[in-house]
C-alpha atoms as a PDB file:
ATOM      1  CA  UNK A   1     -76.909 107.272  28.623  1.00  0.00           C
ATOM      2  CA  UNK A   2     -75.129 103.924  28.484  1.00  0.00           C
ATOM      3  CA  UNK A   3     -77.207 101.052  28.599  1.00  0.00           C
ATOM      4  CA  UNK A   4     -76.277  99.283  31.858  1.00  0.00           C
ATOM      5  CA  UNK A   5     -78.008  95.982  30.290  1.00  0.00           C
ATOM      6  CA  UNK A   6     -75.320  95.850  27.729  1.00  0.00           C
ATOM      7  CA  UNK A   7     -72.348  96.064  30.455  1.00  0.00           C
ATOM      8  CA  UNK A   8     -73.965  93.320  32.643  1.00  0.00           C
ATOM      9  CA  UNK A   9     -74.038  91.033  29.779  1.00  0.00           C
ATOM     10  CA  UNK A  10     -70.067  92.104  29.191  1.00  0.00           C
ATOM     11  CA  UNK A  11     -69.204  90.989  32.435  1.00  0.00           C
ATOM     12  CA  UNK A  12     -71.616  87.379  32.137  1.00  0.00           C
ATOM     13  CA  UNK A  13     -69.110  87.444  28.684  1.00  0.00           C
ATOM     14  CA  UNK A  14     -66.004  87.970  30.504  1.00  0.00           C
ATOM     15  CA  UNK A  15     -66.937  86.013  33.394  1.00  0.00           C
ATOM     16  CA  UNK A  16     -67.583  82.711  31.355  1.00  0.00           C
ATOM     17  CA  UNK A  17     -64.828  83.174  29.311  1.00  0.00           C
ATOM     18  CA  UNK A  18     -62.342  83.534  32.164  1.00  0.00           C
ATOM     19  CA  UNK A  19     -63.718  80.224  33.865  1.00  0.00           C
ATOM     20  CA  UNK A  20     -63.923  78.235  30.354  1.00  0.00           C
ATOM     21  CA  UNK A  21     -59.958  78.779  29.312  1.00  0.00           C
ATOM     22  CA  UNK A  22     -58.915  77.308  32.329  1.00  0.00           C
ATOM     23  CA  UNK A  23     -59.983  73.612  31.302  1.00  0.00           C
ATOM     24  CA  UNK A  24     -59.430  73.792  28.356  1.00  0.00           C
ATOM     25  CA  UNK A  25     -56.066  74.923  28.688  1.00  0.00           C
ATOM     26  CA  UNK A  26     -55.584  71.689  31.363  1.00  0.00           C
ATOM     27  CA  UNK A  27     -57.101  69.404  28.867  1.00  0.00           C
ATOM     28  CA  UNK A  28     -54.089  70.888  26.348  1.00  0.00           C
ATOM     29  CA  UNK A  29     -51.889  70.331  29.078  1.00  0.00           C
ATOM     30  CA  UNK A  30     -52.964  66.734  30.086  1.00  0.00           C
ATOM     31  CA  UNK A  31     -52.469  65.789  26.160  1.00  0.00           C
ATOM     32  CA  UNK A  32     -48.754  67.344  26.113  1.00  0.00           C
ATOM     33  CA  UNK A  33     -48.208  65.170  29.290  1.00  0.00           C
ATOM     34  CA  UNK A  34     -49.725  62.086  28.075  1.00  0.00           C
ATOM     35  CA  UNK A  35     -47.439  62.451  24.680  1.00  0.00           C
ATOM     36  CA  UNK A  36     -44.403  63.080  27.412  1.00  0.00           C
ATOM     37  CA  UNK A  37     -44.717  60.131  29.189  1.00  0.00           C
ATOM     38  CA  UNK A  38     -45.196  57.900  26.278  1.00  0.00           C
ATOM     39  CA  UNK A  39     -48.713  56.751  26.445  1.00  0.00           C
ATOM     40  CA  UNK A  40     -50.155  58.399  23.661  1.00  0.00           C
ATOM     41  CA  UNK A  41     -49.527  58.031  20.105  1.00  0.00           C
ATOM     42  CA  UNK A  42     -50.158  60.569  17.173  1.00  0.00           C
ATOM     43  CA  UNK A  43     -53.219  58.335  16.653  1.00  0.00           C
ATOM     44  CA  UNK A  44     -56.602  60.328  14.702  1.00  0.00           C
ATOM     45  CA  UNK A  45     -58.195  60.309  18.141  1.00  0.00           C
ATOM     46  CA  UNK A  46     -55.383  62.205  19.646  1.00  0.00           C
ATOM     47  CA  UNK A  47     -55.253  64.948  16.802  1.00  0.00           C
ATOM     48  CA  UNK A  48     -59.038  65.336  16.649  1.00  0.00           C
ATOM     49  CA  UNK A  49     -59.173  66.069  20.638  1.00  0.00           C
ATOM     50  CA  UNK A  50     -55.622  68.384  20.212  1.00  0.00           C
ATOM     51  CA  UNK A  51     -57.290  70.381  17.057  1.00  0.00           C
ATOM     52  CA  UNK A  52     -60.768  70.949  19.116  1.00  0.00           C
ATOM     53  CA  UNK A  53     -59.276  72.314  22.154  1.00  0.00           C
ATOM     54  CA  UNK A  54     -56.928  74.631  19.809  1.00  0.00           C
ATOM     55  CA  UNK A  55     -59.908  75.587  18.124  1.00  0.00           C
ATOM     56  CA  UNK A  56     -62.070  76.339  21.388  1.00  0.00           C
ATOM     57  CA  UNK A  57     -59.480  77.820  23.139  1.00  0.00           C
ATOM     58  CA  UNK A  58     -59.301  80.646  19.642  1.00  0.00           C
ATOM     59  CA  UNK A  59     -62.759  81.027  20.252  1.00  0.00           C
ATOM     60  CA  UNK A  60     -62.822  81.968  23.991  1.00  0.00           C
ATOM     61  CA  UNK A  61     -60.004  84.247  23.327  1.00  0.00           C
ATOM     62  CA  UNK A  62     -61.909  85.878  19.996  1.00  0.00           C
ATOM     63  CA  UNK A  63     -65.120  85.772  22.239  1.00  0.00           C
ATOM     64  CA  UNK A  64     -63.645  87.542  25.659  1.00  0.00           C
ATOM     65  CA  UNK A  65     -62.701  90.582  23.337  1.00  0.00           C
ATOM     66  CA  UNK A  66     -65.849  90.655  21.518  1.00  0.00           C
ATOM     67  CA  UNK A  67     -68.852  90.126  24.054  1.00  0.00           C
ATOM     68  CA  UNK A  68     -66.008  90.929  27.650  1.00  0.00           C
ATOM     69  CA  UNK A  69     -65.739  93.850  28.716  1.00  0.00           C
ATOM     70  CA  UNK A  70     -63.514  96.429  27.726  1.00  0.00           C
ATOM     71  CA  UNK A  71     -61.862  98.577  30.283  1.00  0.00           C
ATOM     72  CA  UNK A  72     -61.167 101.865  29.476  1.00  0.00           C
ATOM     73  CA  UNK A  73     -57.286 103.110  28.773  1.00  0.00           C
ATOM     74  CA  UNK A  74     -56.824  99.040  27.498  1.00  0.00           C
ATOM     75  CA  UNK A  75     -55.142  98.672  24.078  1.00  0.00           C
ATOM     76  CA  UNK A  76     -54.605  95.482  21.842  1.00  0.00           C
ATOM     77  CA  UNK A  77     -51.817  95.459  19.296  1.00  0.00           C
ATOM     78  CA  UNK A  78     -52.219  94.814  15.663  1.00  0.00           C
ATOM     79  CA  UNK A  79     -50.636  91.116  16.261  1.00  0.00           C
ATOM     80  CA  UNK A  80     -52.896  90.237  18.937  1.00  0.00           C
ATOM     81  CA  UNK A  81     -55.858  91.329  17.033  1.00  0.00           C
ATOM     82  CA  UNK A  82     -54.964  89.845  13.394  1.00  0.00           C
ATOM     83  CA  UNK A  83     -53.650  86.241  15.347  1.00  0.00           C
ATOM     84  CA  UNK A  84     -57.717  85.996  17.407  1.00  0.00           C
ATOM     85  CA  UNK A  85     -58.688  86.600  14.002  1.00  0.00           C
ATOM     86  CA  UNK A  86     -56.248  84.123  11.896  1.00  0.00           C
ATOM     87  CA  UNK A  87     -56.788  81.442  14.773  1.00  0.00           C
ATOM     88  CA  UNK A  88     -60.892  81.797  14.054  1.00  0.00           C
ATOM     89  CA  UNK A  89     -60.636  81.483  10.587  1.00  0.00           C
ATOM     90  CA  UNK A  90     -58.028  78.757  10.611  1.00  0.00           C
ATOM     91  CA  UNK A  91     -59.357  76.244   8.333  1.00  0.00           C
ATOM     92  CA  UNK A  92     -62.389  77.119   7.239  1.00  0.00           C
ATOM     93  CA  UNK A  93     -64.501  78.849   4.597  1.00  0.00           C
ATOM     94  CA  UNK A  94     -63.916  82.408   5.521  1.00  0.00           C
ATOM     95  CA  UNK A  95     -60.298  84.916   5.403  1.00  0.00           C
ATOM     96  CA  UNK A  96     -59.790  87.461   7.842  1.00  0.00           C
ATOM     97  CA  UNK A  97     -57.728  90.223   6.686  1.00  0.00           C
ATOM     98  CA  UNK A  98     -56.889  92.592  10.053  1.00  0.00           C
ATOM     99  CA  UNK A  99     -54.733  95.743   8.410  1.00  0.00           C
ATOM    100  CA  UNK A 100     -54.258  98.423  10.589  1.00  0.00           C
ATOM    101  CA  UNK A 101     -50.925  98.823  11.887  1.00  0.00           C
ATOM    102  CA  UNK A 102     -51.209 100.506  15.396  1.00  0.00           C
ATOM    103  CA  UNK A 103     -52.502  99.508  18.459  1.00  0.00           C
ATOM    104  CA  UNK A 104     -55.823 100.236  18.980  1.00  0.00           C
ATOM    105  CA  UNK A 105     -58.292 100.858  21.799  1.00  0.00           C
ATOM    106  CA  UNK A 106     -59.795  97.345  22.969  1.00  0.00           C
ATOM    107  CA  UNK A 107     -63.408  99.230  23.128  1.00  0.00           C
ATOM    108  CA  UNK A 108     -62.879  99.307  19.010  1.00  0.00           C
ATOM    109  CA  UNK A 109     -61.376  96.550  18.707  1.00  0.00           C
ATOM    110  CA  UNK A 110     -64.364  95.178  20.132  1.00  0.00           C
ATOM    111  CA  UNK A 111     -66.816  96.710  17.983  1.00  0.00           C
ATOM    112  CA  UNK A 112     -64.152  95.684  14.690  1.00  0.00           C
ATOM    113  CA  UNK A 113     -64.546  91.629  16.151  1.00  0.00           C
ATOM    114  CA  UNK A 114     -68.500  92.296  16.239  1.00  0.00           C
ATOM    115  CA  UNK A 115     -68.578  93.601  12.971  1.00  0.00           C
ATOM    116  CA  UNK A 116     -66.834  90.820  11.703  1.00  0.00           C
ATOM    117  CA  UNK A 117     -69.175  88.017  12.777  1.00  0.00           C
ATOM    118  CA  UNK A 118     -71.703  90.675  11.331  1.00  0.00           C
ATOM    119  CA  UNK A 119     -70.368  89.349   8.138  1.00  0.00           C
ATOM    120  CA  UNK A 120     -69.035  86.633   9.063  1.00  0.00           C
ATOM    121  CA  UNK A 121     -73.179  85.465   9.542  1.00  0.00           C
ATOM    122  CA  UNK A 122     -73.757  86.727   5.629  1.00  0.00           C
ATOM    123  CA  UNK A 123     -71.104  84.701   3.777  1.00  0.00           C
ATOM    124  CA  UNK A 124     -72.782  81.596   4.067  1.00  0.00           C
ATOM    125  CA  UNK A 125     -70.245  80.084   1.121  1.00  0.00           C
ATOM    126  CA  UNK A 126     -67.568  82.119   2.385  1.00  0.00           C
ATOM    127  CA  UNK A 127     -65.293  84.676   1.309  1.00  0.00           C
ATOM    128  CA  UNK A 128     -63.160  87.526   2.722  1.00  0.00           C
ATOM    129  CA  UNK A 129     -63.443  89.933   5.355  1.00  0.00           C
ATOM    130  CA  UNK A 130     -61.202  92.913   5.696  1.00  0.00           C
ATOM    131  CA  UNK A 131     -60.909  95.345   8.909  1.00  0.00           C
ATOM    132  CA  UNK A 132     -59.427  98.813   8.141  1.00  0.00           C
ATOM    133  CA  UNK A 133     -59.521 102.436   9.493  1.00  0.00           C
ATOM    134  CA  UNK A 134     -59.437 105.289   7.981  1.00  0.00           C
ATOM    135  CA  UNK A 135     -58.742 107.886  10.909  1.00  0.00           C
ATOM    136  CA  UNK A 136     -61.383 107.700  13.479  1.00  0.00           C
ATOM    137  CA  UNK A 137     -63.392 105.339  11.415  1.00  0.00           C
ATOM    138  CA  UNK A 138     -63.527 101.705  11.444  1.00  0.00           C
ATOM    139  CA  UNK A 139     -64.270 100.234   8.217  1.00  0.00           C
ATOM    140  CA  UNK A 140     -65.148  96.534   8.171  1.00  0.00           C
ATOM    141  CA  UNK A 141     -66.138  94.831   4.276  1.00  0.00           C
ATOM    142  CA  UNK A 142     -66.821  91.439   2.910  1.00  0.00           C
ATOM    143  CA  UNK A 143     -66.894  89.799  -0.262  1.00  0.00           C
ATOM    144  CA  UNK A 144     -67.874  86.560  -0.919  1.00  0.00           C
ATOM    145  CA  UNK A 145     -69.155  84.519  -3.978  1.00  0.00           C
ATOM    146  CA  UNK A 146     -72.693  84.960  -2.396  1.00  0.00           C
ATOM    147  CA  UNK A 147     -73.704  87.423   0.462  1.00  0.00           C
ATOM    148  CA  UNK A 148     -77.096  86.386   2.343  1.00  0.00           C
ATOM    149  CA  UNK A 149     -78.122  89.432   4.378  1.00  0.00           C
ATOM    150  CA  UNK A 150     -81.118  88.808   6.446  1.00  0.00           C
ATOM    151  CA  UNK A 151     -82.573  92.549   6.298  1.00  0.00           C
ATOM    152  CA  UNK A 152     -84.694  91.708   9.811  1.00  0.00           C
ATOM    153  CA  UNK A 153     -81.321  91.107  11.400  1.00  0.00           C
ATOM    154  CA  UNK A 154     -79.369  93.720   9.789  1.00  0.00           C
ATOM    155  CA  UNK A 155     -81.694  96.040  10.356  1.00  0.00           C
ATOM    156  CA  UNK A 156     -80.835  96.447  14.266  1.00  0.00           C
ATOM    157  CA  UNK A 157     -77.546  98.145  12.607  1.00  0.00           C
ATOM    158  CA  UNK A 158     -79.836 101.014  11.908  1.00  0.00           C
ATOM    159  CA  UNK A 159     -82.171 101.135  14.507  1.00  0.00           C
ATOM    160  CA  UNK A 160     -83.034 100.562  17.745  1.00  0.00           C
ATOM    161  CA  UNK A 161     -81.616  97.128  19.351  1.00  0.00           C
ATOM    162  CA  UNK A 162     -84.296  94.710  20.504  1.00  0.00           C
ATOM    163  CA  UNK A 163     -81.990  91.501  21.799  1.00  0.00           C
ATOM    164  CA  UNK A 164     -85.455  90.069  22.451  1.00  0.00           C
ATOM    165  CA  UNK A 165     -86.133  90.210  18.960  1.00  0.00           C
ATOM    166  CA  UNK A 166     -82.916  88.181  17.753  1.00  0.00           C
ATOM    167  CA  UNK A 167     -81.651  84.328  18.066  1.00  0.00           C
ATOM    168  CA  UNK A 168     -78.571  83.858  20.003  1.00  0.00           C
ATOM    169  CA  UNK A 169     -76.812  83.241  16.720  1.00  0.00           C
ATOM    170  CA  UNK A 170     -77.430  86.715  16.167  1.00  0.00           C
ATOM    171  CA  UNK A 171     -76.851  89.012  19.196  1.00  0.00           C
ATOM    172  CA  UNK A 172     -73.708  90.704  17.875  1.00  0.00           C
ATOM    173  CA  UNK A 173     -75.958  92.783  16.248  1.00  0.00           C
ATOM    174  CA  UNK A 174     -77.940  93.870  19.098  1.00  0.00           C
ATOM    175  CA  UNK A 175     -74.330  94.474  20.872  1.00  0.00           C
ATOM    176  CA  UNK A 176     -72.729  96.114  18.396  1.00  0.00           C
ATOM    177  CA  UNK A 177     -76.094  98.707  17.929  1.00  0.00           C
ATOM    178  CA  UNK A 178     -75.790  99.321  21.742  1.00  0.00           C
ATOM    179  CA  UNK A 179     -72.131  99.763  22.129  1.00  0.00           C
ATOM    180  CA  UNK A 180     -72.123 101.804  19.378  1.00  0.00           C
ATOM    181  CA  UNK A 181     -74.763 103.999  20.314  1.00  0.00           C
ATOM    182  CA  UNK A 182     -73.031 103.988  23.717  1.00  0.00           C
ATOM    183  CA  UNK A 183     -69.981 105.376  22.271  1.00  0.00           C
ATOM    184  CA  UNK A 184     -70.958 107.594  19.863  1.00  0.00           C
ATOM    185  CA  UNK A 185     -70.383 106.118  17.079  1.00  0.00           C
ATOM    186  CA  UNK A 186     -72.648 105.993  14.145  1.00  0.00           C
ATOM    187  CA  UNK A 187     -72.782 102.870  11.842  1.00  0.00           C
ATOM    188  CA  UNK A 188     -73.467 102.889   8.079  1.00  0.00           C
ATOM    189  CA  UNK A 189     -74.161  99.288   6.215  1.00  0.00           C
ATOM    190  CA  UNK A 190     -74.026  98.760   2.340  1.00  0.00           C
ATOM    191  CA  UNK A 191     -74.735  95.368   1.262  1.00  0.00           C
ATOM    192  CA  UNK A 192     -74.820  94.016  -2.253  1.00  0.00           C
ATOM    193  CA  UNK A 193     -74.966  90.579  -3.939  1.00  0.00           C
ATOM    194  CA  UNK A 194     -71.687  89.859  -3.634  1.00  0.00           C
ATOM    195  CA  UNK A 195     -70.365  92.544  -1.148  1.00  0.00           C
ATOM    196  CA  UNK A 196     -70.893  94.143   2.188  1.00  0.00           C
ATOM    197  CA  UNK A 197     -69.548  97.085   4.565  1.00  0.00           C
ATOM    198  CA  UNK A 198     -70.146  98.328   7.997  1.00  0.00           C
ATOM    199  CA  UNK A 199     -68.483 101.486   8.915  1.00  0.00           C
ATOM    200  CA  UNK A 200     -68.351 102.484  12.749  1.00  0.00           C
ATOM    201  CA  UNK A 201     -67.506 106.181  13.534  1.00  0.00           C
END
């Protein structure tokens, strides 16, 4: 039985990320017109605002595919999902490395982007994270000069999902047990000192 708790908050997750690109986007806009007419320079202040609404406006994108909702029948290409991914990561500590191919369902593509900030929350001095199938499988590993997994928040991978139990920081792994659970799918973790996996399928 799917957990209807777990759709509601996809909607609340597509709903403010449908309302949130639309300002952002005009504040983009506003900027392009500004340069346009002439009364903005390429001053620090300009670049800083330009680089933060790129960099929200990858997140609301990465975040409406991750915690939205995902309609069945709905595909994403492989450039769609490795460019949310390369936007993300742009600049900072941690490399995304999306390989499959082939489109894929957006339900898995889903549970592939929740996977990822899985990780993404145990490379505290960064690293790599790679997203792969093999068949039905998804297959999601990170390496990373130093892995940090917090075994009270990994452990909703492999047991039941208590949101109530988690900080916000952390709810892709309440999501990810649910939708997974939902689905079908099993998940199997490994973690080491200096790498992890999550497998969904």
């Amino acid at each position: 039985m799917q957990d209807n708790r777990a759709e509601l908050a996809a909607m609340v997750g597509s709903r403010l990320c449908h309302d949130l690109i639309s300002p952002v986007g005009a504040i983009q806009n506003g900027l392009e017109l500004l340069a346009l007419a002439g009364q903005t320079g390429p001053g620090p202040e300009i670049a800083l605002i330009e680089e933060s609404c790129a960099a929200a406006t990858a997140r609301i994108r990465f975040f409406r595919v991750a915690f939205g909702l995902a309609g069945n029948g709905q595909n994403l290409s492989a450039r769609e999902a490795a460019a949310l991914l390369d936007k993300i990561t742009d600049g900072g500590r941690v490399m995304a490395d999306w390989r499959p191919r082939d489109p894929m369902p957006r339900a898995d593509v889903q549970m592939a982007f929740l996977a990822f900030l899985c990780c993404e929350a145990a490379l505290p001095q960064g690293g790599r994270i790679t997203v792969d199938t093999d068949g039905d499988v998804i297959d999601v590993e990170a390496t990373g000069p130093r892995v940090n997994v917090d075994h009270s928040v990994w452990s909703h991978l492999s047991g039941p999902a208590k949101a109530a139990d988690l900080a916000p920081a952390s709810v892709q792994f309440a999501l990810l047990a649910t939708l997974s659970r939902d689905r079908g799918a099993m998940l199997t973790t490994r973690t080491s000192d200096s790498a992890l996996q999550i497998r969904i399928g």
